[in-house]
Each structure stands twice: as structure tokens, then as C-alpha cells.
C-alpha atoms as a PDB file:
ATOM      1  CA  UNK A   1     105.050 118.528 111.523  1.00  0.00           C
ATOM      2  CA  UNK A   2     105.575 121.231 108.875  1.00  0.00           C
ATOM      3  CA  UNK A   3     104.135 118.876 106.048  1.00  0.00           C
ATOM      4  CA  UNK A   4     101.103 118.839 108.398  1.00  0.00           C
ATOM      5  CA  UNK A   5     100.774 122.400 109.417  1.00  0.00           C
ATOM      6  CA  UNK A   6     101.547 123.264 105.341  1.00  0.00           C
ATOM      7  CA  UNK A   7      98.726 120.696 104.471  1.00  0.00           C
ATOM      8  CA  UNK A   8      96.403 122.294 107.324  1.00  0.00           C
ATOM      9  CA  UNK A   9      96.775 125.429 105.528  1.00  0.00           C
ATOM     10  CA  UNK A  10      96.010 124.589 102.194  1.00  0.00           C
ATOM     11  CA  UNK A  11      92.223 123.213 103.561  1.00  0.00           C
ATOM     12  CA  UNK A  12      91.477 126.940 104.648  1.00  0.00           C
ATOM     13  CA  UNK A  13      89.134 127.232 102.581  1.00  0.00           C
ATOM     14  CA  UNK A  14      86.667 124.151 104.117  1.00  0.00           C
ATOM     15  CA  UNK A  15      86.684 125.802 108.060  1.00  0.00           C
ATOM     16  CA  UNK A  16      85.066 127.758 109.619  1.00  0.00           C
ATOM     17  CA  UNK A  17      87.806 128.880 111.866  1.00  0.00           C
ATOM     18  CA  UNK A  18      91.652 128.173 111.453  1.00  0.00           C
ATOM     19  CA  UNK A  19      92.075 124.831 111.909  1.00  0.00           C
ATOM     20  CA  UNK A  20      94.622 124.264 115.241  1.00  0.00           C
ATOM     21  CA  UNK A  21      95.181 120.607 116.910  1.00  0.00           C
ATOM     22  CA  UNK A  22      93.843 121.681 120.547  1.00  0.00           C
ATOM     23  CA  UNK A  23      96.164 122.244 123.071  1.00  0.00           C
ATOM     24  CA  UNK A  24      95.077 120.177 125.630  1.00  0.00           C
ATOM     25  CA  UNK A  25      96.656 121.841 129.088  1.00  0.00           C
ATOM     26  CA  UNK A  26      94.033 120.321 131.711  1.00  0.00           C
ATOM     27  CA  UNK A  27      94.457 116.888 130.540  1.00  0.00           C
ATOM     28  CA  UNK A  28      93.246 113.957 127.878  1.00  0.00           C
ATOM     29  CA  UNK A  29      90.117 113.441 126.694  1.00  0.00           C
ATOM     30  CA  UNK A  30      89.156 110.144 125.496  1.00  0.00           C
ATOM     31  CA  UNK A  31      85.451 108.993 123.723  1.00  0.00           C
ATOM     32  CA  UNK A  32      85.220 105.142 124.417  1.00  0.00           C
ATOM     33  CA  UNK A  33      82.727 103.277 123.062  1.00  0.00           C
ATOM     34  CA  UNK A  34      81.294  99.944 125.497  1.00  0.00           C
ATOM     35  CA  UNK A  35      78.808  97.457 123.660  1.00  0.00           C
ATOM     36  CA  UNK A  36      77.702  94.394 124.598  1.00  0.00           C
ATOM     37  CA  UNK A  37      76.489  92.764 121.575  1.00  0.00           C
ATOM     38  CA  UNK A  38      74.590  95.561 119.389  1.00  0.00           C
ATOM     39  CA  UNK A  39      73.451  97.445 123.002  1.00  0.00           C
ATOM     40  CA  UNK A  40      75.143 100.510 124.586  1.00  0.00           C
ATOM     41  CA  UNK A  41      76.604  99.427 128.060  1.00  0.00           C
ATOM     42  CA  UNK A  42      74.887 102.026 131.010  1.00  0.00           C
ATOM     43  CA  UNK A  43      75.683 102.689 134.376  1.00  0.00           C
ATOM     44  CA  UNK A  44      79.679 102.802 133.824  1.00  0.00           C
ATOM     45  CA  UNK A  45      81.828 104.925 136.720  1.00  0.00           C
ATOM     46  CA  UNK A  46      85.598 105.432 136.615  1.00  0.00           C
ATOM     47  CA  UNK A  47      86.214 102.795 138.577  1.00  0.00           C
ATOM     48  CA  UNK A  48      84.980 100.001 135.555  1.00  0.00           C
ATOM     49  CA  UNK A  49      87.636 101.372 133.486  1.00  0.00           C
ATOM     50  CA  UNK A  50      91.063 100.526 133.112  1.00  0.00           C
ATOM     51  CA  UNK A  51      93.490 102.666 130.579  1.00  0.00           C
ATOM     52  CA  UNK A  52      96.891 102.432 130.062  1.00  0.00           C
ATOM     53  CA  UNK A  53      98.798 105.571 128.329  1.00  0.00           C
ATOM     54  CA  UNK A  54     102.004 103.867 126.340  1.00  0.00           C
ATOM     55  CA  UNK A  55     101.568 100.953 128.568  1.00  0.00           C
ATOM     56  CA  UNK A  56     101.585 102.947 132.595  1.00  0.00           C
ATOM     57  CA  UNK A  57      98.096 102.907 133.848  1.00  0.00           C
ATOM     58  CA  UNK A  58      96.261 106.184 134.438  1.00  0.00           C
ATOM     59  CA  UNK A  59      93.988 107.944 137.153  1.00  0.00           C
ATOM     60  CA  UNK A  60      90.974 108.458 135.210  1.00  0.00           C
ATOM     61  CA  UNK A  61      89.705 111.533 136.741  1.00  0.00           C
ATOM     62  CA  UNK A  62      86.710 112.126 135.015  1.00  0.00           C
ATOM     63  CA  UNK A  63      83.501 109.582 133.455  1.00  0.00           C
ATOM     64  CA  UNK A  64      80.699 111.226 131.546  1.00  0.00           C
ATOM     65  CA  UNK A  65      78.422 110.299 129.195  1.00  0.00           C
ATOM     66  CA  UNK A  66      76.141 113.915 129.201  1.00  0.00           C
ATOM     67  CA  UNK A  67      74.601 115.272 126.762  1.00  0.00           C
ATOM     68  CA  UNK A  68      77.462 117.503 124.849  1.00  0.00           C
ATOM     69  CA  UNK A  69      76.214 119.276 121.810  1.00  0.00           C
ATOM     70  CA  UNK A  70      77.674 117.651 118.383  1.00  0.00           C
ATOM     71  CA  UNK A  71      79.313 119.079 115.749  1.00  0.00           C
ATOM     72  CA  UNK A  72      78.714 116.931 113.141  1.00  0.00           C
ATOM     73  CA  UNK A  73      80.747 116.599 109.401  1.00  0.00           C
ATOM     74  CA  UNK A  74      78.727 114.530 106.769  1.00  0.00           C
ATOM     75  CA  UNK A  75      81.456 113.739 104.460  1.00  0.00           C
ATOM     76  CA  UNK A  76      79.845 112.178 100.946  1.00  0.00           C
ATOM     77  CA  UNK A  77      81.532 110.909  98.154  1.00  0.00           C
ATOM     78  CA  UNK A  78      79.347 112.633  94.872  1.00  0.00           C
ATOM     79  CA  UNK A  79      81.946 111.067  92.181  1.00  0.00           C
ATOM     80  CA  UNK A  80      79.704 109.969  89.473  1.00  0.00           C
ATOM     81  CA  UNK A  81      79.509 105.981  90.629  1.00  0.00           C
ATOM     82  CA  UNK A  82      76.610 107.652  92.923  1.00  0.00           C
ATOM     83  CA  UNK A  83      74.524 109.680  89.841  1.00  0.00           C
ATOM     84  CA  UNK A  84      71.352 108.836  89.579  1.00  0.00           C
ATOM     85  CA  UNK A  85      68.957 107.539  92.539  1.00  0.00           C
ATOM     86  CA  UNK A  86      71.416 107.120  94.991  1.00  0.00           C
ATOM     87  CA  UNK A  87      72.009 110.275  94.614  1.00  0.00           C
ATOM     88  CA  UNK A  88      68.541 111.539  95.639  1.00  0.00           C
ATOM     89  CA  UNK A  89      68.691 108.929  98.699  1.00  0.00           C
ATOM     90  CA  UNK A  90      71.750 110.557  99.916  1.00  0.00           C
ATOM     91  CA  UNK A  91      69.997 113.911  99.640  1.00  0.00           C
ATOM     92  CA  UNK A  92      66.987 112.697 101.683  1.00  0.00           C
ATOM     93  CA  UNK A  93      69.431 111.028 104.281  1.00  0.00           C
ATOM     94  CA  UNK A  94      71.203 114.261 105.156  1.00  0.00           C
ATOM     95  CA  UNK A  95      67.486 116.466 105.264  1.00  0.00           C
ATOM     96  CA  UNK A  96      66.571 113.545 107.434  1.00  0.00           C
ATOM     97  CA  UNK A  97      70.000 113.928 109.847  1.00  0.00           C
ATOM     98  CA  UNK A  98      69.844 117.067 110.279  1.00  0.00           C
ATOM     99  CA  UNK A  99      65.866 116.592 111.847  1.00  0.00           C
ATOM    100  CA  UNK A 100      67.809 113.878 114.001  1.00  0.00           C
ATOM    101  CA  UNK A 101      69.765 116.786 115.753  1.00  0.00           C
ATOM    102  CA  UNK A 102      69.239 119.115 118.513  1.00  0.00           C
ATOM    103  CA  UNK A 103      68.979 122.717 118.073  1.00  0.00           C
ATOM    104  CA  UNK A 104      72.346 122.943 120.455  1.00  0.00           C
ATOM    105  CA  UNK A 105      74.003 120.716 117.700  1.00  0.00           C
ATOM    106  CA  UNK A 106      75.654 121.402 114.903  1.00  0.00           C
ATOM    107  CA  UNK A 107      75.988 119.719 110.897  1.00  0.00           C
ATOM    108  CA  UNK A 108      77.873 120.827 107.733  1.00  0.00           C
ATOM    109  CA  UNK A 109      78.382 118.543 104.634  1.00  0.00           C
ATOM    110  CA  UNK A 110      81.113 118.624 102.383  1.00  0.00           C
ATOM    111  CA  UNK A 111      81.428 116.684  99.055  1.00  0.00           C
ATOM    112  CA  UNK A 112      84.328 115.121  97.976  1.00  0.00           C
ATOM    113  CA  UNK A 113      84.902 114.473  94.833  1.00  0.00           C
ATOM    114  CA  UNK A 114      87.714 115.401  92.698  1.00  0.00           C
ATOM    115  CA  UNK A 115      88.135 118.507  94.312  1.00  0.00           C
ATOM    116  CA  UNK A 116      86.548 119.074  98.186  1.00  0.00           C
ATOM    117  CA  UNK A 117      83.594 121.631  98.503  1.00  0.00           C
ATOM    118  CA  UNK A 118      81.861 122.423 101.291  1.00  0.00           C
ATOM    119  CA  UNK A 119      78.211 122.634 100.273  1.00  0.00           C
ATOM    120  CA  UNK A 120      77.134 124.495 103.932  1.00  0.00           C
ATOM    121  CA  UNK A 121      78.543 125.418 106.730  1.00  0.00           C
ATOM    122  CA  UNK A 122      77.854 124.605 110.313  1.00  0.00           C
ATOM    123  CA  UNK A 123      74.217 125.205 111.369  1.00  0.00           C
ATOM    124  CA  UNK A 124      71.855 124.608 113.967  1.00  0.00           C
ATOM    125  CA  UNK A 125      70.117 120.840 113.946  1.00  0.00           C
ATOM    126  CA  UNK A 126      66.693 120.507 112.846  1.00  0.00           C
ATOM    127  CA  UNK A 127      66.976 122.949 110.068  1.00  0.00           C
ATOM    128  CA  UNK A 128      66.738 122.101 106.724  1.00  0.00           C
ATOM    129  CA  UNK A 129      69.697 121.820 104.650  1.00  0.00           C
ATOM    130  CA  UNK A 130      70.139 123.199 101.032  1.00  0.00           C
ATOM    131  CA  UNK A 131      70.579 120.173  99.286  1.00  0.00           C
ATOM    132  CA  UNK A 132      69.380 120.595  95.969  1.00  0.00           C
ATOM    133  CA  UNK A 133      73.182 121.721  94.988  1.00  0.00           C
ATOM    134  CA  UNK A 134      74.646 118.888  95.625  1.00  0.00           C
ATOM    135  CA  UNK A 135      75.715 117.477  92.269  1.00  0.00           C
ATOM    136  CA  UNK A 136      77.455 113.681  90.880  1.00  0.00           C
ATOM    137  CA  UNK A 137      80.355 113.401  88.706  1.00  0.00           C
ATOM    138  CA  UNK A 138      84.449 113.175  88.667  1.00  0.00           C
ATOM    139  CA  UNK A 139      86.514 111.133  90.700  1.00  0.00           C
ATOM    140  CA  UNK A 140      87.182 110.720  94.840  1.00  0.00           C
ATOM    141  CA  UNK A 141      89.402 112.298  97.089  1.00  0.00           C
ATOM    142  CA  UNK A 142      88.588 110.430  99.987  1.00  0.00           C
ATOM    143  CA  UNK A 143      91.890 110.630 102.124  1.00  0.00           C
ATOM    144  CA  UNK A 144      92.283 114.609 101.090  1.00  0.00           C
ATOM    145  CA  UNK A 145      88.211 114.873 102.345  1.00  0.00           C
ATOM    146  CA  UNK A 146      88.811 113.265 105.574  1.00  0.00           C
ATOM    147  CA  UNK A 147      92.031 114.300 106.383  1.00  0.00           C
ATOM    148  CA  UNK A 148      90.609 117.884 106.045  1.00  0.00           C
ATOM    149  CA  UNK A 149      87.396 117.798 108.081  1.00  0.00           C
ATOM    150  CA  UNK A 150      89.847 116.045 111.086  1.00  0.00           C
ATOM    151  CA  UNK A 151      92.008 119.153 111.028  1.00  0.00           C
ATOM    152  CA  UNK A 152      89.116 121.055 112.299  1.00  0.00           C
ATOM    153  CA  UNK A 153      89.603 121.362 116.474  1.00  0.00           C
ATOM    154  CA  UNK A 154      86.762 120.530 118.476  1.00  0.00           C
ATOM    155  CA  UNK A 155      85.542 123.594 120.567  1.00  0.00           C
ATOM    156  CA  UNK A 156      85.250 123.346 124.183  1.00  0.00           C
ATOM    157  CA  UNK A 157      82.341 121.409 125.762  1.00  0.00           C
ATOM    158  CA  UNK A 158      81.165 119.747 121.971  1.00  0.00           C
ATOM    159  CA  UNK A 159      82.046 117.231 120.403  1.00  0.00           C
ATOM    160  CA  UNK A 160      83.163 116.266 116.827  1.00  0.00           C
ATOM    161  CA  UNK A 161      81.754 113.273 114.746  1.00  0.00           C
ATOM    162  CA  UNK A 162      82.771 112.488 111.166  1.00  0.00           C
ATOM    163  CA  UNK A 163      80.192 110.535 108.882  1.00  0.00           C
ATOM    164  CA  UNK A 164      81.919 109.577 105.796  1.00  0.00           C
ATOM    165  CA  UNK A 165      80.164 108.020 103.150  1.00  0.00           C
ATOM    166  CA  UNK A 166      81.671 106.101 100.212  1.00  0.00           C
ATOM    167  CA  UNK A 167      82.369 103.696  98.162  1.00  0.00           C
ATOM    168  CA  UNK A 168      85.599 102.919  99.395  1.00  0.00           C
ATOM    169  CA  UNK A 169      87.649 103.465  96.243  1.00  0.00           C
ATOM    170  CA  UNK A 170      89.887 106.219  96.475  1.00  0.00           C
ATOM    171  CA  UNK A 171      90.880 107.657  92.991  1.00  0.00           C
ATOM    172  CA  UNK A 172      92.114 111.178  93.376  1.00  0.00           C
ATOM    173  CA  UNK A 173      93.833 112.201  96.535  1.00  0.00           C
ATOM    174  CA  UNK A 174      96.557 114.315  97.163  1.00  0.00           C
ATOM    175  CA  UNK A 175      97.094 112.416 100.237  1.00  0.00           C
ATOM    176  CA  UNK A 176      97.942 109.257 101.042  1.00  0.00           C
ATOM    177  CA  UNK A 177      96.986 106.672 103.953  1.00  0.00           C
ATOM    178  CA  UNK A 178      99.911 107.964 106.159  1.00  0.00           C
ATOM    179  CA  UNK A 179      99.473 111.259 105.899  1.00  0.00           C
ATOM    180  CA  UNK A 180      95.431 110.724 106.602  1.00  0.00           C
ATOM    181  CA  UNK A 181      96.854 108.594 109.843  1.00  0.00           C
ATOM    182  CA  UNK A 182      99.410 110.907 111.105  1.00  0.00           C
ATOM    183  CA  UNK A 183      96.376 113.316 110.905  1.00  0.00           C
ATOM    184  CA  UNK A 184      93.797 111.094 112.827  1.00  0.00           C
ATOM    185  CA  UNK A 185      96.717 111.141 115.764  1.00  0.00           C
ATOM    186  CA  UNK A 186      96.156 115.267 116.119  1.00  0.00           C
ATOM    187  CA  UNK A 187      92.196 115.121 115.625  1.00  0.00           C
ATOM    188  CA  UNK A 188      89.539 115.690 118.373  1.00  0.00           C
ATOM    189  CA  UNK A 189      87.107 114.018 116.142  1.00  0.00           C
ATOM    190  CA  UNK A 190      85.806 110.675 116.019  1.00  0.00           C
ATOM    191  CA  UNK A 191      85.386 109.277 112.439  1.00  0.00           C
ATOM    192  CA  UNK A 192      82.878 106.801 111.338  1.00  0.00           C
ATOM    193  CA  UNK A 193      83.069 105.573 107.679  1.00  0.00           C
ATOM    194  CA  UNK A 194      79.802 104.233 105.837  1.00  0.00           C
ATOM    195  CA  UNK A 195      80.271 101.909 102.918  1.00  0.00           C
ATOM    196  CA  UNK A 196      77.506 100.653 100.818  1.00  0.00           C
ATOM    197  CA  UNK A 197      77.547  97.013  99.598  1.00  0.00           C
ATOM    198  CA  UNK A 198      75.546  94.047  98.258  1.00  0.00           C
ATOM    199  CA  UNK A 199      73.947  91.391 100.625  1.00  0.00           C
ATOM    200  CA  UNK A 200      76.606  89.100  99.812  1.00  0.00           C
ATOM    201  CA  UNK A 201      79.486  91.927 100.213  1.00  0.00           C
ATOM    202  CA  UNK A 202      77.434  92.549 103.740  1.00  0.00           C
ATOM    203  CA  UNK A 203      77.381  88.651 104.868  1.00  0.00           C
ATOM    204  CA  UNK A 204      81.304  88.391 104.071  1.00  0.00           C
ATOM    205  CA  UNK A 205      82.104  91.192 106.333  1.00  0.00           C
ATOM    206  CA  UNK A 206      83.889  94.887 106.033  1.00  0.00           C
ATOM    207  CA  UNK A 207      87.033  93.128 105.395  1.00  0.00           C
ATOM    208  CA  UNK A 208      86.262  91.717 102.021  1.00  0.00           C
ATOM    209  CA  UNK A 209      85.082  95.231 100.701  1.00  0.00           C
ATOM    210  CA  UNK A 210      87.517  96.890  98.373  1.00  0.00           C
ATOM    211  CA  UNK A 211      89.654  99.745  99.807  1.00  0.00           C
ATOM    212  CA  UNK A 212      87.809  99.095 103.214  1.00  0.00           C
ATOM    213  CA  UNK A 213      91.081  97.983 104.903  1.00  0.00           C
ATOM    214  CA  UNK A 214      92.471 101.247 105.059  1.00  0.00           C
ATOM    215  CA  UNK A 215      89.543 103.163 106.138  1.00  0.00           C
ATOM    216  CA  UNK A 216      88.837 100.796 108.840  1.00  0.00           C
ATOM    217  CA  UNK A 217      92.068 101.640 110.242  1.00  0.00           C
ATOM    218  CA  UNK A 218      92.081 104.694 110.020  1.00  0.00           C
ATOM    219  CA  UNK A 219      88.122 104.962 111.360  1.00  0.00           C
ATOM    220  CA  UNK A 220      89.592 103.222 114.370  1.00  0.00           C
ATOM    221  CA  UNK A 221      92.106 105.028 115.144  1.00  0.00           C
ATOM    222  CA  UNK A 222      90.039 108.201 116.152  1.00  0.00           C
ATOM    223  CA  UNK A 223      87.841 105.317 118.009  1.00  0.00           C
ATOM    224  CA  UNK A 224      85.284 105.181 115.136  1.00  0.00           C
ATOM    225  CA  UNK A 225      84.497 101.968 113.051  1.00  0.00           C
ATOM    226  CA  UNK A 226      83.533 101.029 109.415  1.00  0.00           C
ATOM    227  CA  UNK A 227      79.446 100.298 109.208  1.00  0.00           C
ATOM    228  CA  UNK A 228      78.623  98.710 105.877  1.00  0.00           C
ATOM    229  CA  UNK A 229      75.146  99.042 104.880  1.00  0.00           C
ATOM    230  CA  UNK A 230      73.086  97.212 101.990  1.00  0.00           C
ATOM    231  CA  UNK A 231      73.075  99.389  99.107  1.00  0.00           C
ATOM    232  CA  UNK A 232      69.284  99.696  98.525  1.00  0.00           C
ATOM    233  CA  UNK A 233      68.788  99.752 102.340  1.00  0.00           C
ATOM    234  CA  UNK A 234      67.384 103.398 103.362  1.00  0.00           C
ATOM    235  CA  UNK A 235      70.877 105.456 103.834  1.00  0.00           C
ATOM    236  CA  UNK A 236      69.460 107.340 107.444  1.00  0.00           C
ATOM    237  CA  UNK A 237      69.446 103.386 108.934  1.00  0.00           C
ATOM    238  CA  UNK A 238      73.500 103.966 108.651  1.00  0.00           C
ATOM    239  CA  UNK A 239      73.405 108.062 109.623  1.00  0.00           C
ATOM    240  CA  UNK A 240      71.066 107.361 112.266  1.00  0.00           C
ATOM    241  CA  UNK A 241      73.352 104.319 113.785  1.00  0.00           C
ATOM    242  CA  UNK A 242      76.360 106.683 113.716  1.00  0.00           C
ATOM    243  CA  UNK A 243      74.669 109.282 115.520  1.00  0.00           C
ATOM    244  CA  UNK A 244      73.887 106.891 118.395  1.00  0.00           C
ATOM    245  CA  UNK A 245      76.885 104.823 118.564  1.00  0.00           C
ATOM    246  CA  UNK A 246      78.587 108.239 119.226  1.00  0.00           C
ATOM    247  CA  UNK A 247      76.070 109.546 121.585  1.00  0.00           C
ATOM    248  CA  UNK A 248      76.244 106.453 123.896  1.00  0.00           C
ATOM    249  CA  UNK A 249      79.571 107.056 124.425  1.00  0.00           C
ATOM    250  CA  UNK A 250      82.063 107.729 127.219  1.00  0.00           C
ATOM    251  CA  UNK A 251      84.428 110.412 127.551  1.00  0.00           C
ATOM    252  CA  UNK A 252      87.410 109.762 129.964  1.00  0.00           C
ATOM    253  CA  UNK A 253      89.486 111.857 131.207  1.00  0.00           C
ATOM    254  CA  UNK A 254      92.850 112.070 132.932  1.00  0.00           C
ATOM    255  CA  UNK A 255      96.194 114.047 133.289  1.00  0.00           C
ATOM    256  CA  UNK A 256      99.621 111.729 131.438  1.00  0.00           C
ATOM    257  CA  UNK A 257     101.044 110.823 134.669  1.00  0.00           C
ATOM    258  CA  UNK A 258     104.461 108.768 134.616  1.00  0.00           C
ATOM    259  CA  UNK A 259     104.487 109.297 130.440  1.00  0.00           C
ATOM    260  CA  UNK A 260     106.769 111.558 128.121  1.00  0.00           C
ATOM    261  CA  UNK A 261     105.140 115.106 127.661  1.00  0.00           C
ATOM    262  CA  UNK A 262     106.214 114.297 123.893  1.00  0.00           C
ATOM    263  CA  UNK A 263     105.584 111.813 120.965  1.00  0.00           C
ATOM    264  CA  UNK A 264     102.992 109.266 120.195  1.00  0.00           C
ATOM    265  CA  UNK A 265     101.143 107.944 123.107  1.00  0.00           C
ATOM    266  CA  UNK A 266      99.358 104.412 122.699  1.00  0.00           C
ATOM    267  CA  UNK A 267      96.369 104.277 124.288  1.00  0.00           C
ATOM    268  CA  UNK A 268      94.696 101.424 125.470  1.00  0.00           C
ATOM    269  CA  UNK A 269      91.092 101.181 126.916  1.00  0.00           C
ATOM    270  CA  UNK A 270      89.741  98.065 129.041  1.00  0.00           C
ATOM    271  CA  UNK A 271      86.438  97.205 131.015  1.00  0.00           C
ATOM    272  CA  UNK A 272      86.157  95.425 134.073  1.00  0.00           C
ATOM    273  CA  UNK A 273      83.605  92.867 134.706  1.00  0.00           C
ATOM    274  CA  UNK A 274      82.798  91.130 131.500  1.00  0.00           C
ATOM    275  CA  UNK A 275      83.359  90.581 127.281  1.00  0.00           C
ATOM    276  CA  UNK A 276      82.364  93.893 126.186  1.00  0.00           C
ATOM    277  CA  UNK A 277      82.999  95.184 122.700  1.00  0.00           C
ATOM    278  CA  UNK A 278      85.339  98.727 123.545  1.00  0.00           C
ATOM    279  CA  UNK A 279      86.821 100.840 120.874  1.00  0.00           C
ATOM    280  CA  UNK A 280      88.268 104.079 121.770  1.00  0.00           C
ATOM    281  CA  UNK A 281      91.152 105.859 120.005  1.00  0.00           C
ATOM    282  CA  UNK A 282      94.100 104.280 119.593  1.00  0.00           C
ATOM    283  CA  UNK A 283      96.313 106.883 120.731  1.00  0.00           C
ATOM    284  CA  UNK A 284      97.422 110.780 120.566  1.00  0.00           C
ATOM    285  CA  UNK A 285     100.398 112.870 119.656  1.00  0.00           C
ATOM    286  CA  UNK A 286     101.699 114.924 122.545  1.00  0.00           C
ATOM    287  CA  UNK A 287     104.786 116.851 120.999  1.00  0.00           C
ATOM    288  CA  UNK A 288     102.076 120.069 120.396  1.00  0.00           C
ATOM    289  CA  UNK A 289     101.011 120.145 123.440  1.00  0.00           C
ATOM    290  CA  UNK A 290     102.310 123.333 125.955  1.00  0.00           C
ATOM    291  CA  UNK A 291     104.963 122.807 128.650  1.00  0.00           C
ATOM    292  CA  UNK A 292     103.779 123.165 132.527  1.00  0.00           C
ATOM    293  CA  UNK A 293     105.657 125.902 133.915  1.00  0.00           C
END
């Protein structure tokens, strides 16, 4: 962990507090995501769910799917493949986020390129971000840009969604996969990654977009998923489908009983009753977290 906690350092600059992998001491929190087709699945209590923590099935002590305030990261890749009008269509997409939001929630941006910069801070939904600074050009370092906004902790009672946007091509990380992965298993956050593509590229599936194999894995690890979107298509459609994927979501909870205090946990997430589509994260570290006395 001191490659980590080194790494977590040297992305200081990009918080806006230090960034610390929470210490969860009343339990596990889990976001799980139930669809049935393209529709949110209602109604769901405790007892619908079934989750296993490194295979020994948990008491799931809590259900909720309130309304938490957001903290929300739009991470965008500006390398110069997006100069020109895209650019100005990614502009208008984050103006029109940010009126998507709730004056409780939160949004930042940060632009990856070469080099990460965070263009704003957090601040209150509905206000208008400065986005007339935000500039094309260099290369992408996409795994240094997400591993970065991940290390941020979540603050109690909000929640934490990525929105990455990309290509897909990373070209200038310091990073690599692993270390972005070993990352994802500390995060609160939830990651969704947005890739634009051609209609053919779209009717062929995520899987035949290049460098989309690794971000779908790691999206899913944190319980998030790869959207691809068509690349003239308005760029909101994809913001705006993020947003409520994540809002329509559970949040389970439970204390590890039966389970090592330490080490990777798998997690696994099930729904009683019918063929749902679930996706929840695929599993935490424990070794940070405090001894009970």
C-alpha cells in the first residue's frame, strides 16, 4: 500500500481535501444497480437481495434508495482528437449537467490530458460552470485521471459518481491498468465511462471499441459500466443517462460477518424473483480498515 498512499499524494493538487480511503467502522456500503431491460427495478426491500462477501452470505441490514446528495466528477479527455466542434458539444454538455443537479449536489470537472487539471472545483448544482477555459490539445492520461478522482473519499451521507469521457485510447499515463484497479478496490465512488463511436462501432457493441476492454473492467469494478454513445449524438443523452442510472440505485448495507477483517473481499450481489440485470461493485479491500476493540 505505500505505492498507493505515495501515488495518493502526488494527486494533491486535484482535491479538495486530503484524499483518505474511508474507514468504514459501522459497516459496508454497497450501490447496486437492478434493471430489467433499460427500466430501473422499484419497490426492492432487503429481503429481495441476496449478497455474499468472499462467498459467506450476509445480513443486509440496511436498503435505501433516498435521495443522497451527489458529488459528481466529470472527467473529459481534451487531447486534441476532440478540437474543434466536439469540443464545443462537450462544453454545452457539462453547462447542461450541472442544470441537471440539485442545489444539495455537487460537480467539478477535471481535464485530462497530458497532464490532469482541474478546471473547477466542487460547486453547488444548477450553477453555471466556467467553461470557456477548457482548451484541446496533447495526449491522454486516462488511467492517471481516473485513478486520481477515485482517491477522493466520499463524505458522509453523499455519494460519489465518476463520468469519464473519452476516446478510449490511453497515450500518456503514469499509471497503468493495475494500479487504476488496485485503486477502484479502495474507492467510494462509482465510475461510469462514456465512449463515443460510429453507428457501426455502436451496433457491434462496447467490446469491439479500442481500449474499451480495460475501462469496462475497471468501470465495473466500482459497479459502474461503459455507455457508448454515437459520436454526433447530443453528449447530455450519455451525462444525463449516467446521472440516472446512478440515482436509481440501491445502497446496501451490512456489517462482514463470518469474513477476514483483512484483504480483498469479493462481493457478489443477487436478486430474488426474476432475470434482472444487477451490477454492483465487485468487491473491497479491508486491510485499512480499524480493528474493533
Amino acid at each position: 500500500m505505500t505505492t498507493l498512499w505515495i501515488i495518493s499524494l502526488a494527486w494533491l493538487a486535484l482535491q479538495d481535501q486530503q484524499p483518505v480511503f474511508r474507514a468504514r467502522v459501522e459497516g459496508v456500503s454497497v450501490n447496486v444497480s437492478v434493471r430489467q431491460g433499460n427500466v430501473a427495478v422499484p419497490g426492492l426491500s432487503a429481503t429481495d437481495f441476496e449478497l455474499l462477501d468472499n462467498g459467506v452470505p450476509q445480513t443486509i441490514a440496511a436498503v435505501s434508495v433516498e435521495r443522497l446528495p451527489m458529488d459528481v466528477t466529470l472527467l473529459l479527455d481534451l487531447s486534441r482528437s476532440v478540437a474543434g466542434p466536439r469540443l464545443e458539444r462537450l462544453k454545452q454538455a457539462v453547462v447542461q449537467t450541472a442544470a441537471l443537479l440539485g442545489p444539495e449536489d455537487r460537480l467539478r470537472l477535471i481535464a485530462v490530458q497530458h497532464e490532469l487539471r482541474q478546471v473547477f472545483g466542487f460547486q453547488p448544482g444548477g450553477v453555471r460552470p466556467p467553461v470557456e477555459r477548457l482548451t484541446a490539445g496533447g495526449g491522454t492520461a486516462l488511467f492517471d485521471g481516473i485513478a486520481a478522482a477515485m482517491m477522493r473519499a466520499a463524505e458522509a451521507d453523499r455519494r460519489q459518481l465518476i463520468v469519464a469521457y473519452t476516446d478510449g485510447v490511453d497515450t500518456s499515463s503514469v499509471l497503468d491498468l493495475d494500479v487504476a484497479r488496485e485503486v477502484a478496490g479502495f474507492a467510494d465512488a462509482v465510475v461510469h465511462v462514456i465512449v463515443p463511436v460510429t453507428n457501426a462501432g455502436r451496433r457491434a457493441g462496447p467490446s469491439s471499441v479500442a481500449g474499451a476492454a480495460p475501462l469496462h473492467e475497471l468501470a465495473s469494478r466500482t459497479g459502474g459500466q461503459l455507455f457508448t454513445v454515437e459520436s454526433a449524438a447530443p453528449i447530455t443523452n450519455a451525462f444525463t443517462r449516467a446521472l440516472e442510472e446512478f440515482r436509481t440505485s440501491y445502497v446496501l448495507r451490512y456489517l462482514p460477518a463470518g469474513v477476514s477483517r483483512d484483504g480483498w473481499h469479493e462481493l457478489e450481489v443477487r436478486v430474488k424473483g426474476g432475470p434482472y440485470d444487477v451490477r454492483a461493485r465487485k468487491g473491497y479491500a479491508a486491510s485499512l480498515l480499524p480493528k474493533r476493540e
